[in-house]
N, C-alpha and C. Protein backbone atom coordinates (compact mmCIF):
# COMPACT_ATOMS: atom_id res chain seq x y z
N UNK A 1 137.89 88.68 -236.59
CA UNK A 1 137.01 88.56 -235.46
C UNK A 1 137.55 87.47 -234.52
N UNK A 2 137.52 87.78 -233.46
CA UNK A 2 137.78 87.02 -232.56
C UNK A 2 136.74 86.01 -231.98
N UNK A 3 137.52 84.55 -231.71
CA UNK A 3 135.66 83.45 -231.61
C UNK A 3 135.43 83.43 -230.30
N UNK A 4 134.26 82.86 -230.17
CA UNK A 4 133.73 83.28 -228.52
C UNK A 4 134.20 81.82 -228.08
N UNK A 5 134.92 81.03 -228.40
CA UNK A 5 136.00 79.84 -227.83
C UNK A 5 137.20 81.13 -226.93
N UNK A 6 137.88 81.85 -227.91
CA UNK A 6 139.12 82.01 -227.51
C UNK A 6 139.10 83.39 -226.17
N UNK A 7 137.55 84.33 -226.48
CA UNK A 7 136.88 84.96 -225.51
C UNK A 7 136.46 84.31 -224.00
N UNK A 8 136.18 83.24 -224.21
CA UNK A 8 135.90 82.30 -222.82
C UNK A 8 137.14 81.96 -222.52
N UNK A 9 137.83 82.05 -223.15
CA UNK A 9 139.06 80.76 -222.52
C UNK A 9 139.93 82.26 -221.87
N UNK A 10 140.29 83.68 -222.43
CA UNK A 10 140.99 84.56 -221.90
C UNK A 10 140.20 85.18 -220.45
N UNK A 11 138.35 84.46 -220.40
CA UNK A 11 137.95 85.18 -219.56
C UNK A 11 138.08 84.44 -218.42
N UNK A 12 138.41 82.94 -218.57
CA UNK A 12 138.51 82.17 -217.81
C UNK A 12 140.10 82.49 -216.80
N UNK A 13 140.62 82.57 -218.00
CA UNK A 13 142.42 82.31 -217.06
C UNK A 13 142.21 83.68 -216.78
N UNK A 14 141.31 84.88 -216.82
CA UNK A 14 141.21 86.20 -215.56
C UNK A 14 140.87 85.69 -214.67
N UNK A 15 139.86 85.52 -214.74
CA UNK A 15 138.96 84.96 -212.95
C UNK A 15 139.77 83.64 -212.62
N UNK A 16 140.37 82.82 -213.24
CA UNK A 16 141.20 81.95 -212.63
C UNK A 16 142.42 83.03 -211.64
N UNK A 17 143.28 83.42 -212.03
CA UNK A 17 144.96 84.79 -211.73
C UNK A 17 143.35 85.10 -210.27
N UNK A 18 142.12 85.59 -210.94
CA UNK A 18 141.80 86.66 -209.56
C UNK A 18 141.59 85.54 -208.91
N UNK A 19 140.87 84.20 -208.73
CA UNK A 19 140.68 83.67 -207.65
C UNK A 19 142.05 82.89 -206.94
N UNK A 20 143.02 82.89 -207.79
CA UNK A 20 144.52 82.42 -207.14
C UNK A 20 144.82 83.80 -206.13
N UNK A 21 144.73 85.21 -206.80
CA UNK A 21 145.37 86.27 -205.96
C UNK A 21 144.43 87.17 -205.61
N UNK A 22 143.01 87.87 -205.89
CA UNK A 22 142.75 88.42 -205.54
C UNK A 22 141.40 89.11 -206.38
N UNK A 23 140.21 88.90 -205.92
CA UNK A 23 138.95 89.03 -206.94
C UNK A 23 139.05 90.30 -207.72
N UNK A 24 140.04 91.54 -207.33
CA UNK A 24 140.51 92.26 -207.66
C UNK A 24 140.69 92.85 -208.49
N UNK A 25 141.92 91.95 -208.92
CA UNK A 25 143.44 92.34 -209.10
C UNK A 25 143.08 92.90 -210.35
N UNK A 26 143.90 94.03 -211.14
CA UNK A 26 143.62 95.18 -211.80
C UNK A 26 144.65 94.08 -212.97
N UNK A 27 143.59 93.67 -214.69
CA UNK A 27 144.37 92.76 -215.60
C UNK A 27 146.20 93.77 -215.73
N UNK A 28 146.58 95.08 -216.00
CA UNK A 28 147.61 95.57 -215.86
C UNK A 28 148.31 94.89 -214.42
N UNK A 29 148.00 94.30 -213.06
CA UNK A 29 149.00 94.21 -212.19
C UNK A 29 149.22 92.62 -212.97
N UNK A 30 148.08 92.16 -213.31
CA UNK A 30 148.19 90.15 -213.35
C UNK A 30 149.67 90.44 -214.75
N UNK A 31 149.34 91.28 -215.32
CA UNK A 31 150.25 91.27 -216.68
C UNK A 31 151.72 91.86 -216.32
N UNK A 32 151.94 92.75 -214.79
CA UNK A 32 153.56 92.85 -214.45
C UNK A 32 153.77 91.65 -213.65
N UNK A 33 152.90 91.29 -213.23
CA UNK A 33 153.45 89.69 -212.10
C UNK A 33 153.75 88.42 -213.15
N UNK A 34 153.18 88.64 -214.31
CA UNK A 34 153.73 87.89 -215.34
C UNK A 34 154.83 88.05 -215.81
N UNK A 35 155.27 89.54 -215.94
CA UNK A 35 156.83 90.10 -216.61
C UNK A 35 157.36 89.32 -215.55
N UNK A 36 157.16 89.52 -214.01
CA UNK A 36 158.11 89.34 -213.34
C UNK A 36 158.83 88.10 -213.07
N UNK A 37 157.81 86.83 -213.13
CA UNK A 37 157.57 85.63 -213.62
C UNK A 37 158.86 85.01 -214.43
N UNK A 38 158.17 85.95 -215.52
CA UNK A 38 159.01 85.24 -217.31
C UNK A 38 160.38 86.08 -217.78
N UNK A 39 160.72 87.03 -216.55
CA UNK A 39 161.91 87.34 -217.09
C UNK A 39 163.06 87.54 -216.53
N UNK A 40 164.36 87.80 -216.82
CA UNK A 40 165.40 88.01 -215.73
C UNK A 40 165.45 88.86 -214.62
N UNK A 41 165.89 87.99 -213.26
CA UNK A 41 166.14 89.10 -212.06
C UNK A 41 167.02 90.57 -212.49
N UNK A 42 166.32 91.75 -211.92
CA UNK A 42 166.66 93.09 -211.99
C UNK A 42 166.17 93.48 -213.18
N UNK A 43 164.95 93.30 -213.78
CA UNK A 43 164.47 93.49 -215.50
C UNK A 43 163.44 94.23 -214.91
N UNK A 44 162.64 94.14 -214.18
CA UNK A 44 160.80 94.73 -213.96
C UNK A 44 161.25 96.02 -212.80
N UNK A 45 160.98 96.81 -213.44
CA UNK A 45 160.67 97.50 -212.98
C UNK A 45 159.28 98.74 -213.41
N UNK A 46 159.18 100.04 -213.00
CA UNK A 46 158.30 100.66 -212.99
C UNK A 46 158.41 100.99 -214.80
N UNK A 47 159.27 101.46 -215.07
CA UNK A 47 159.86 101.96 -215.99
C UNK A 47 160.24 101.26 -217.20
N UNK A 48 160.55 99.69 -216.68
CA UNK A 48 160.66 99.06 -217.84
C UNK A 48 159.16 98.72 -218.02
N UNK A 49 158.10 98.92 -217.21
CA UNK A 49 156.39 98.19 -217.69
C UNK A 49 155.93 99.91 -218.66
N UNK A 50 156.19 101.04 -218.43
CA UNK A 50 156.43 102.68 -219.19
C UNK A 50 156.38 101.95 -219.92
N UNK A 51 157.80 101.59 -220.47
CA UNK A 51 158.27 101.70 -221.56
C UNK A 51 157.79 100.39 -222.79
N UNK A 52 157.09 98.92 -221.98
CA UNK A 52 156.91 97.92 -222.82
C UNK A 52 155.38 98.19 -223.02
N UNK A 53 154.50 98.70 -222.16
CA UNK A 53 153.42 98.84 -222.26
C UNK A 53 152.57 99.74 -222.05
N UNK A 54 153.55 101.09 -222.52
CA UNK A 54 152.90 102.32 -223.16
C UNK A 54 152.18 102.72 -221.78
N UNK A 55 152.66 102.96 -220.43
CA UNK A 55 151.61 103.34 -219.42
C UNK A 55 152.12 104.52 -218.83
N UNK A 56 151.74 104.87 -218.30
CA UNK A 56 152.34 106.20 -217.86
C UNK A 56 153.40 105.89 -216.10
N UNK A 57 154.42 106.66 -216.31
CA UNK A 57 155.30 106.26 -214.87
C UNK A 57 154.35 106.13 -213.58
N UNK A 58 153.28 107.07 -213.28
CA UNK A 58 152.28 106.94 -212.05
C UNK A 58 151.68 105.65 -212.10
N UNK A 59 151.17 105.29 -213.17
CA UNK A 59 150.74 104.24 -213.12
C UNK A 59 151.14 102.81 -213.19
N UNK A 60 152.39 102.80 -213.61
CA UNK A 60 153.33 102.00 -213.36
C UNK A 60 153.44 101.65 -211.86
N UNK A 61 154.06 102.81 -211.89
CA UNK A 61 154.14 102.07 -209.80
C UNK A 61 153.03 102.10 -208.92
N UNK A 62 151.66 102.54 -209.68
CA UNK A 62 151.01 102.50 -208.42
C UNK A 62 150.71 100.64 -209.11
N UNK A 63 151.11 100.10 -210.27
CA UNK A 63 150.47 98.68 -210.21
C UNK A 63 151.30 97.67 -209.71
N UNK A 64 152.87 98.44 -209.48
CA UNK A 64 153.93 97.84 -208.75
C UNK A 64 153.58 97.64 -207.70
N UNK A 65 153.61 98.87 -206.90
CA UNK A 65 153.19 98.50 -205.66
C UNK A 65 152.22 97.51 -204.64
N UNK A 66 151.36 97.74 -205.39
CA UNK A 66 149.56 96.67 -205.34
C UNK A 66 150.64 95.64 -205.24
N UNK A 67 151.15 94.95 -206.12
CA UNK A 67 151.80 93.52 -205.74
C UNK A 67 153.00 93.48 -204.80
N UNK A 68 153.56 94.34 -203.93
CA UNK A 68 154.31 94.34 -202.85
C UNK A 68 153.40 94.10 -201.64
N UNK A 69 154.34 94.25 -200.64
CA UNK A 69 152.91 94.00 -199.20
C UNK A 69 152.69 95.29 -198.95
N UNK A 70 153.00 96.89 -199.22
CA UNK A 70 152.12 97.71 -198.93
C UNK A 70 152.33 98.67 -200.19
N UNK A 71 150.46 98.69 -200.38
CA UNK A 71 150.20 99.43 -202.04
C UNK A 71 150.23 100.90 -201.53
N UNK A 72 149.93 100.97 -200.15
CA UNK A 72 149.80 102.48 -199.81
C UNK A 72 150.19 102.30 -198.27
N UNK A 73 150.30 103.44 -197.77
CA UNK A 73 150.83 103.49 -196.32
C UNK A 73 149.55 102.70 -195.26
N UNK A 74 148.55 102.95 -195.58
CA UNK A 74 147.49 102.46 -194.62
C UNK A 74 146.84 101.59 -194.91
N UNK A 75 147.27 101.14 -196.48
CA UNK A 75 146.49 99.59 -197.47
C UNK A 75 147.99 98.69 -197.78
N UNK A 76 147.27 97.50 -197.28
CA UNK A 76 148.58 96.46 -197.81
C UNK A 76 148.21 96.01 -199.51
N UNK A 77 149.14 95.00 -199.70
CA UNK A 77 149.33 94.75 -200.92
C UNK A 77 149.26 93.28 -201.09
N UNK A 78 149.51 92.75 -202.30
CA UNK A 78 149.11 91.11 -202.33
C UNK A 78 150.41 90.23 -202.31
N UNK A 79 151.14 91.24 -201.35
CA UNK A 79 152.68 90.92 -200.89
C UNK A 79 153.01 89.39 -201.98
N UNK A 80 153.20 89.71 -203.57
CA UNK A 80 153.36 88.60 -204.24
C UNK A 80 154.96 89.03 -205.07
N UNK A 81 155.11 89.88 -204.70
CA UNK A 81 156.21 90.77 -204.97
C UNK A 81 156.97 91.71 -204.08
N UNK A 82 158.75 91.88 -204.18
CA UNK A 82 159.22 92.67 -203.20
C UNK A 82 159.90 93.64 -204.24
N UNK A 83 160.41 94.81 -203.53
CA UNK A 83 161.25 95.32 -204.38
C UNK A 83 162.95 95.16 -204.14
N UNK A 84 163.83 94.97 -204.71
CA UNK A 84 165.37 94.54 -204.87
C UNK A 84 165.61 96.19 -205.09
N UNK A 85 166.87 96.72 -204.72
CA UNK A 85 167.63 97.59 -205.43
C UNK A 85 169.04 96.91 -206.24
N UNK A 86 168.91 97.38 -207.05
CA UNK A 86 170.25 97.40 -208.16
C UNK A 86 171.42 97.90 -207.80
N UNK A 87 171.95 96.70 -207.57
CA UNK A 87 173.64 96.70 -206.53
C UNK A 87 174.76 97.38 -207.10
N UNK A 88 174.49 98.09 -208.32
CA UNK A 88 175.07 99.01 -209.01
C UNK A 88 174.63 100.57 -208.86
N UNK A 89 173.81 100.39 -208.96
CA UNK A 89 172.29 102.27 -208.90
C UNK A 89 171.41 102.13 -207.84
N UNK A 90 171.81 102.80 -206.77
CA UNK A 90 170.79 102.37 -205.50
C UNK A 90 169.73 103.31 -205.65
N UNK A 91 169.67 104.22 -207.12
CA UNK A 91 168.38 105.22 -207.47
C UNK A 91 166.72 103.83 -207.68
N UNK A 92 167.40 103.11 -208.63
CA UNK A 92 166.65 101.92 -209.59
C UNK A 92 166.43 100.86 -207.84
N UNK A 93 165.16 100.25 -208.59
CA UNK A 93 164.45 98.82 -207.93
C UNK A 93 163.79 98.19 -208.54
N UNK A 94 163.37 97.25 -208.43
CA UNK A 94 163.42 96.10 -209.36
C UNK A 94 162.23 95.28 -208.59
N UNK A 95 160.99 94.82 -209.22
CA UNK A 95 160.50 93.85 -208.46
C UNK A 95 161.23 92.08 -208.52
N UNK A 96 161.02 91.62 -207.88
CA UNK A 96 161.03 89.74 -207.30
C UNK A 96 160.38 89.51 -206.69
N UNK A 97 159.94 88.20 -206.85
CA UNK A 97 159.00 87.23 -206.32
C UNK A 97 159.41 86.78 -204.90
N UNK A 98 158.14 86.74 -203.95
CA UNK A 98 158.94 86.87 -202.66
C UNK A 98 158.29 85.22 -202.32
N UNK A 99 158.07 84.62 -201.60
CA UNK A 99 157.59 83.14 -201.58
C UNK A 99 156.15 83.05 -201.53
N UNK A 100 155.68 83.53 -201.31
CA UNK A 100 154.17 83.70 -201.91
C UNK A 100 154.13 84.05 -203.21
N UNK A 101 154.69 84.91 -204.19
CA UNK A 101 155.14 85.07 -205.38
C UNK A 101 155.26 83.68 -205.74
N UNK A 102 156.14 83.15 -205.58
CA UNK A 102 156.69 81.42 -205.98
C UNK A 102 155.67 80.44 -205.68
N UNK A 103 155.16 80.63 -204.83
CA UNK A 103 153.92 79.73 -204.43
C UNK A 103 152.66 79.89 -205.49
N UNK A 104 152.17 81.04 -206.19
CA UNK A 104 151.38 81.42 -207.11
C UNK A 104 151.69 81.17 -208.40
N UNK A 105 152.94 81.10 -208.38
CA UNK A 105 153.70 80.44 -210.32
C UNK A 105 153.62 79.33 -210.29
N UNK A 106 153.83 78.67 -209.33
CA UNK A 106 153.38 77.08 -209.02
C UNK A 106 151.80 76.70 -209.08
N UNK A 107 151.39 77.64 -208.72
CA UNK A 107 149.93 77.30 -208.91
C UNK A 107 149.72 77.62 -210.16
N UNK A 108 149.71 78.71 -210.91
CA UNK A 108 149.56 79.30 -212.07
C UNK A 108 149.98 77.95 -213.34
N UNK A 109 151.15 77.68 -212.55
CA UNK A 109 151.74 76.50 -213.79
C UNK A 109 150.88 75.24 -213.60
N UNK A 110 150.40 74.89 -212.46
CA UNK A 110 149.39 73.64 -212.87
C UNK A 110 148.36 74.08 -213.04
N UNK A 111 147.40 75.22 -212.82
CA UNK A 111 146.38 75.83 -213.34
C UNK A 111 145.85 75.90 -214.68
N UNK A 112 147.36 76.39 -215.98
CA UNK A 112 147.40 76.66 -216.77
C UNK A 112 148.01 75.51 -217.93
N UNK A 113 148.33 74.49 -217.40
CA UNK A 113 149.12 73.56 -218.38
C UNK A 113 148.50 73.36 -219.85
């Protein structure tokens, strides 16, 4: 069983991520802006979040997108993320942190110490 200490404290650092980015934000996008965060440039993509966290490819990029600046043609995005292409496979893209991205890990990191 899980204690209602460690329940408050995961419900806290949600509504903390939404009031840094967005009252929003869907826990699947806060958890790829984290991949994107904690791991090597050209690693995140649609396909690698498929494949680590069992989601389906549609849904993958539609949670990619949400963190670019446009989630849809006529809705923007929480431009906290861009997409890179892979200077090898110009098929593949890759999210990175664009400076608002960087500005939110900075916050995140004294938020969370």
């Amino acid at each position: 069983m899980i204690s209602e200490t460690k329940i408050k404290t995961f419900t806290d650092n949600i509504m903390a991520f939404r009031e840094l980015v967005h009252d929003e934000i869907h826990p699947m996008q806060m958890v790829a802006f984290l991949e994107v965060m904690s791991t090597l440039p050209l690693t995140v993509s649609a396909n690698h979040l498929c494949e680590k966290f069992g989601i389906s490819q549609a849904s993958a990029s539609r949670h990619c997108r949400v963190l670019t600046d446009r989630a849809a043609p006529n809705r923007g995005g929480y431009d906290i993320c861009r997409w890179t292409f892979d200077p090898t496979d110009h098929r593949t893209k890759y999210l990175e942190l664009t400076e608002k991205g960087h500005e939110l890990v900075e916050m995140l990191n004294n938020r969370f110490k």
